[in-house]
Structure formats: structure tokens, C-alpha cells
C-alpha atoms as a PDB file:
ATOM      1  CA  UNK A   1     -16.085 -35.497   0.061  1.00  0.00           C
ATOM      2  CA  UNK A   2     -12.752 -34.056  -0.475  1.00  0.00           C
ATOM      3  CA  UNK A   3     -11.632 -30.557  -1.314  1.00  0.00           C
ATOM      4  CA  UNK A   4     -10.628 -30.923  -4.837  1.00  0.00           C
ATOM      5  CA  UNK A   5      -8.474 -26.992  -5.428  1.00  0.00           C
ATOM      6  CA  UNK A   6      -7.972 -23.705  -4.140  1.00  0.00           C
ATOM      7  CA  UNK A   7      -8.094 -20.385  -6.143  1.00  0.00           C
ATOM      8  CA  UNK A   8      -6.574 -17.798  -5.632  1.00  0.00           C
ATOM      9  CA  UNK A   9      -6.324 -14.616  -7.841  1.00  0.00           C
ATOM     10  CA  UNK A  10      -3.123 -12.154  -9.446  1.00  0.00           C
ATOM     11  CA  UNK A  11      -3.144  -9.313 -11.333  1.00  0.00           C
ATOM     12  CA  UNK A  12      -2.642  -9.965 -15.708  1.00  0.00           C
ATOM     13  CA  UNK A  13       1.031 -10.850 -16.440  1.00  0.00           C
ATOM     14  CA  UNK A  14       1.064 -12.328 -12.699  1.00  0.00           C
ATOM     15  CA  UNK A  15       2.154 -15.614 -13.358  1.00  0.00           C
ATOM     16  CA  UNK A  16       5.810 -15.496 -13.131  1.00  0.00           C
ATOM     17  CA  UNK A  17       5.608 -14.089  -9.632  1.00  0.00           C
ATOM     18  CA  UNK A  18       3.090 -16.677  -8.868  1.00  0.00           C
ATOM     19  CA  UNK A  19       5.699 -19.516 -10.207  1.00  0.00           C
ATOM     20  CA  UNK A  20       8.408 -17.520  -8.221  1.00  0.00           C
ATOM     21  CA  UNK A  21       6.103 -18.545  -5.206  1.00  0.00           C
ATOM     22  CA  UNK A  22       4.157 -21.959  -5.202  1.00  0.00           C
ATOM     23  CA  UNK A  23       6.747 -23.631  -7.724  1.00  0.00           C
ATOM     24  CA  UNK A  24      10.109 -22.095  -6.513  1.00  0.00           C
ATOM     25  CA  UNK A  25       9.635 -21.128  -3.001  1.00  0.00           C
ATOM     26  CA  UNK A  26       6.764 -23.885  -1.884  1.00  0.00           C
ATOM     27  CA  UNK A  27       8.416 -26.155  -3.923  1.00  0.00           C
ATOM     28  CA  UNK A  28       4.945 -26.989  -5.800  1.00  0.00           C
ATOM     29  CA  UNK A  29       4.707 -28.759  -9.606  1.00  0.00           C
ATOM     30  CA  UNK A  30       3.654 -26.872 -11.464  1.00  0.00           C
ATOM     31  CA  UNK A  31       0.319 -28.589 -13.820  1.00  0.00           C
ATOM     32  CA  UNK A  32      -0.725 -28.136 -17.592  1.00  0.00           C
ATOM     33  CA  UNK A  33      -4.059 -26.225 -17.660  1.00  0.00           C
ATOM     34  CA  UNK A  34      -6.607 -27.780 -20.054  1.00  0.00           C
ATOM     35  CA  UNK A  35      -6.308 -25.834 -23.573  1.00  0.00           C
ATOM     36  CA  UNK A  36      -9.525 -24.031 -22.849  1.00  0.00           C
ATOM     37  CA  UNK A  37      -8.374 -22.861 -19.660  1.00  0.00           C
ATOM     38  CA  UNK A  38      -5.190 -21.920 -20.553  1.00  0.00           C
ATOM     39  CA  UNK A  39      -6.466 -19.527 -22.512  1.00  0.00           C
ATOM     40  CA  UNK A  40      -6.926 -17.100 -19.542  1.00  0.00           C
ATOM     41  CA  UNK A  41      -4.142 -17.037 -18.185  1.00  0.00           C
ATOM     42  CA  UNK A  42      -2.953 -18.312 -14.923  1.00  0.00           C
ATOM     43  CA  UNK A  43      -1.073 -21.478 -13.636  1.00  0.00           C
ATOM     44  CA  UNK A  44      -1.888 -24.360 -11.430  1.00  0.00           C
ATOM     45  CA  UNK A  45       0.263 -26.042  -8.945  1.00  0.00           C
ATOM     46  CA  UNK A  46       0.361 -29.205  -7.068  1.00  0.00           C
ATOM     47  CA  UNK A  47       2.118 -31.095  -4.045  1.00  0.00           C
ATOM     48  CA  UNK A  48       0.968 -34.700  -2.778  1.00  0.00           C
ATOM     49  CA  UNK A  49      -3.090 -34.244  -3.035  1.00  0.00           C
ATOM     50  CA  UNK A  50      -2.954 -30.072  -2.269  1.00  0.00           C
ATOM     51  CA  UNK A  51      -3.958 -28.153  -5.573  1.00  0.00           C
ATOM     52  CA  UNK A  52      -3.859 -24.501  -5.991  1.00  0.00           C
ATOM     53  CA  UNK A  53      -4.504 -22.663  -9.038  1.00  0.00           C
ATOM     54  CA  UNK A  54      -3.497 -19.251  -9.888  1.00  0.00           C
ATOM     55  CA  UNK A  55      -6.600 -17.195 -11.967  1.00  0.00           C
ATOM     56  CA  UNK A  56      -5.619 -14.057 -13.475  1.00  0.00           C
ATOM     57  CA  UNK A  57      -8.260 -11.234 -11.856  1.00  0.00           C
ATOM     58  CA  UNK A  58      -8.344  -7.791 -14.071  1.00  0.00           C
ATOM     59  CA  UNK A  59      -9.560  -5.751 -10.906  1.00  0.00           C
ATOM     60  CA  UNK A  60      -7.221  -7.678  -8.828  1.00  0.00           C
ATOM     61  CA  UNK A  61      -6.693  -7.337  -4.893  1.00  0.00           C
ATOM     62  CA  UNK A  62      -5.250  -9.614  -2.893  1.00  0.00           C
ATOM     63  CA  UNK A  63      -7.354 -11.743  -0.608  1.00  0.00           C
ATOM     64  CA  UNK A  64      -5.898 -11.230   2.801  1.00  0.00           C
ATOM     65  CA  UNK A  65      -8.345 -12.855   5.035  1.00  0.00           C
ATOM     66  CA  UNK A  66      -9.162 -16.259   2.883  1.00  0.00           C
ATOM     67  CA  UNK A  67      -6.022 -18.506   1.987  1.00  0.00           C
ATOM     68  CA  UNK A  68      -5.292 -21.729   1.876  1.00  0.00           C
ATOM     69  CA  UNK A  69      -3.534 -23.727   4.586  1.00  0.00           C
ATOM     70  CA  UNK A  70      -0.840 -26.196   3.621  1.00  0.00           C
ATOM     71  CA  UNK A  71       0.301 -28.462   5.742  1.00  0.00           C
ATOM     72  CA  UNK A  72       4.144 -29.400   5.370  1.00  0.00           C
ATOM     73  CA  UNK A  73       6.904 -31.973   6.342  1.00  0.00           C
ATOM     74  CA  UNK A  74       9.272 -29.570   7.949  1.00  0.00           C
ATOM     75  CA  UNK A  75       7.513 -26.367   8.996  1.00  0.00           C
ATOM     76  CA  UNK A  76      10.216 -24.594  10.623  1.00  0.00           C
ATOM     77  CA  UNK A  77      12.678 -24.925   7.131  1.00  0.00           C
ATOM     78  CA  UNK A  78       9.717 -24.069   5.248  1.00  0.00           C
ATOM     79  CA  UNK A  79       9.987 -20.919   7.361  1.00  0.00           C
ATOM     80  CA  UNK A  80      13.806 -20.194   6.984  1.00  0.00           C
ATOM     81  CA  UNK A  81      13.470 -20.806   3.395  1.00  0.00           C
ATOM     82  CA  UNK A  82      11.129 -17.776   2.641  1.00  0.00           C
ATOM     83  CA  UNK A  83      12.338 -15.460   5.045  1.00  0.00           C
ATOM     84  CA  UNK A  84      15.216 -15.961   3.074  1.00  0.00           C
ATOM     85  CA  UNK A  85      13.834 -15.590  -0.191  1.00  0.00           C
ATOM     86  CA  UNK A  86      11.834 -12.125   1.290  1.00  0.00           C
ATOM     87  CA  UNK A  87       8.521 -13.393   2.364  1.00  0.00           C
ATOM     88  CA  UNK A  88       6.954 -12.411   5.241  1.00  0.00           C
ATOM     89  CA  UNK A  89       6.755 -15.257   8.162  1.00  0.00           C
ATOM     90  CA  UNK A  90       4.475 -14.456  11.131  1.00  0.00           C
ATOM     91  CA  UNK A  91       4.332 -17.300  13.634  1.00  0.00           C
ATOM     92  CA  UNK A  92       1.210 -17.553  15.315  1.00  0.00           C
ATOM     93  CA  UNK A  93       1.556 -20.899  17.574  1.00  0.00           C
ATOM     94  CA  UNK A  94      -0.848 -19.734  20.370  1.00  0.00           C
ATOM     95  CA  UNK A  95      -4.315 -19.149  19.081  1.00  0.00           C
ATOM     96  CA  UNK A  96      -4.875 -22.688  18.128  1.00  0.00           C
ATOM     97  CA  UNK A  97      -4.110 -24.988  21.098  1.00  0.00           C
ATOM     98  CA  UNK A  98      -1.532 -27.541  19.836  1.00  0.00           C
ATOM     99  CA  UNK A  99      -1.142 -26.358  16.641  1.00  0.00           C
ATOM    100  CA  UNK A 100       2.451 -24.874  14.749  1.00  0.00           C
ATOM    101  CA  UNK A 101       1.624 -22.264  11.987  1.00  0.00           C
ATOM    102  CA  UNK A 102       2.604 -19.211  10.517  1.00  0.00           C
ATOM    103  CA  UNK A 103       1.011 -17.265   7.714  1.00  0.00           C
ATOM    104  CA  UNK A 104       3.225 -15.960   4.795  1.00  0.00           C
ATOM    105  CA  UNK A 105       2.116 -13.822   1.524  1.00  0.00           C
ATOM    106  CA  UNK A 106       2.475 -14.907  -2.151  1.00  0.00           C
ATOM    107  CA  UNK A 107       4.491 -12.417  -4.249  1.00  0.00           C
ATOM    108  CA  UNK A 108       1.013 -11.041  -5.005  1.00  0.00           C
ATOM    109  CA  UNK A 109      -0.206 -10.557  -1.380  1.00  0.00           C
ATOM    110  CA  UNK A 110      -2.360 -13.222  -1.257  1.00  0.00           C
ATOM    111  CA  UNK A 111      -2.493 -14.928   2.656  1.00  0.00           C
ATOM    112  CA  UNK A 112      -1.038 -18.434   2.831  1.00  0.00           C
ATOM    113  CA  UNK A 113      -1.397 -20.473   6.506  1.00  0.00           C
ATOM    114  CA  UNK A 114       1.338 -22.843   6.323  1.00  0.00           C
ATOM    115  CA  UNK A 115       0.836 -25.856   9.297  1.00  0.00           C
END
């Protein structure tokens, strides 16, 4: 078994600052939805085997416990990078032994763990 996606949620007409995010910032591709799919709205977004996709949630709120943890090449330019480009970057390196993270926010809020 392997995990396949993530999904996480924005607000209708949330896309752009979703692409402004996993595409721009991350430095995710961005993936055709199937034609059904696209539909609804949202966009999907890829990097090596990681998949995200972006729903669109009409009673949206931004999930600020559950994200998705990437794990990246070059954590601490990851870091620079979107401080730079205004996201938040909280470094929490102590409460898993051994392990480098910090946790960001999409431009929606949503939490992302970045290893």
C-alpha cells in the first residue's frame, strides 16, 4: 500500500491562491483534472510521487491540525523561499528526535509540515 493523494480544501474562486502556493511557492506541477472533476473546481498538484489536490469547500475553513507533510531536497531554502514570499515558517526541530521540520500555511490557511 501506498498513499495515493492528499486533499485539502479552499474557499470557491480559491484556486489562484492555491496555484500561488503548491505551483509557485512549493514549486509543484500543476495536473489536468479529469473532465468530470474539473467541473468543481479545484486544482491538483504534483512533485516526484507526492500528490495534493485542491477541492473547492462552500463552507470552507481551513484545516489547521491535519496537513500533509512533504518531504524536500533542501529544507532550509525551502524555508527562506516562503518567508520571503510571506508565509509563515515555524521551525519545530525538537519534538521529533532527529527530525528537521517546520510547518507553514497555504494562502488559504491550510497547515503544511514540510521535512
Amino acid at each position: 500500500m501506498r498513499l495515493d493523494h492528499v486533499q485539502v480544501s479552499c474557499p470557491p474562486g480559491g484556486e489562484d491562491v492555491a496555484r500561488a502556493f503548491y505551483r509557485d511557492a512549493l514549486g509543484m506541477t500543476e495536473v489536468e483534472k479529469p473532465p468530470l472533476l474539473a467541473a468543481r473546481g479545484g486544482c491538483w498538484f504534483r512533485a516526484g510521487e507526492a500528490e495534493i489536490h485542491v477541492g473547492v469547500e462552500q463552507d470552507f475553513r481551513p484545516a489547521r491540525k491535519a496537513h500533509p507533510a512533504f518531504q524536500v531536497d533542501d529544507l532550509d531554502v525551502l524555508a527562506d523561499k516562503l518567508a520571503g514570499l510571506g508565509f509563515p515558517v515555524t521551525w519545530d526541530n525538537d519534538t521529533i528526535p532527529g527530525r528537521r521540520r517546520f510547518h507553514t500555511a497555504d494562502g488559504h490557511g491550510n497547515r503544511v509540515e514540510l521535512v
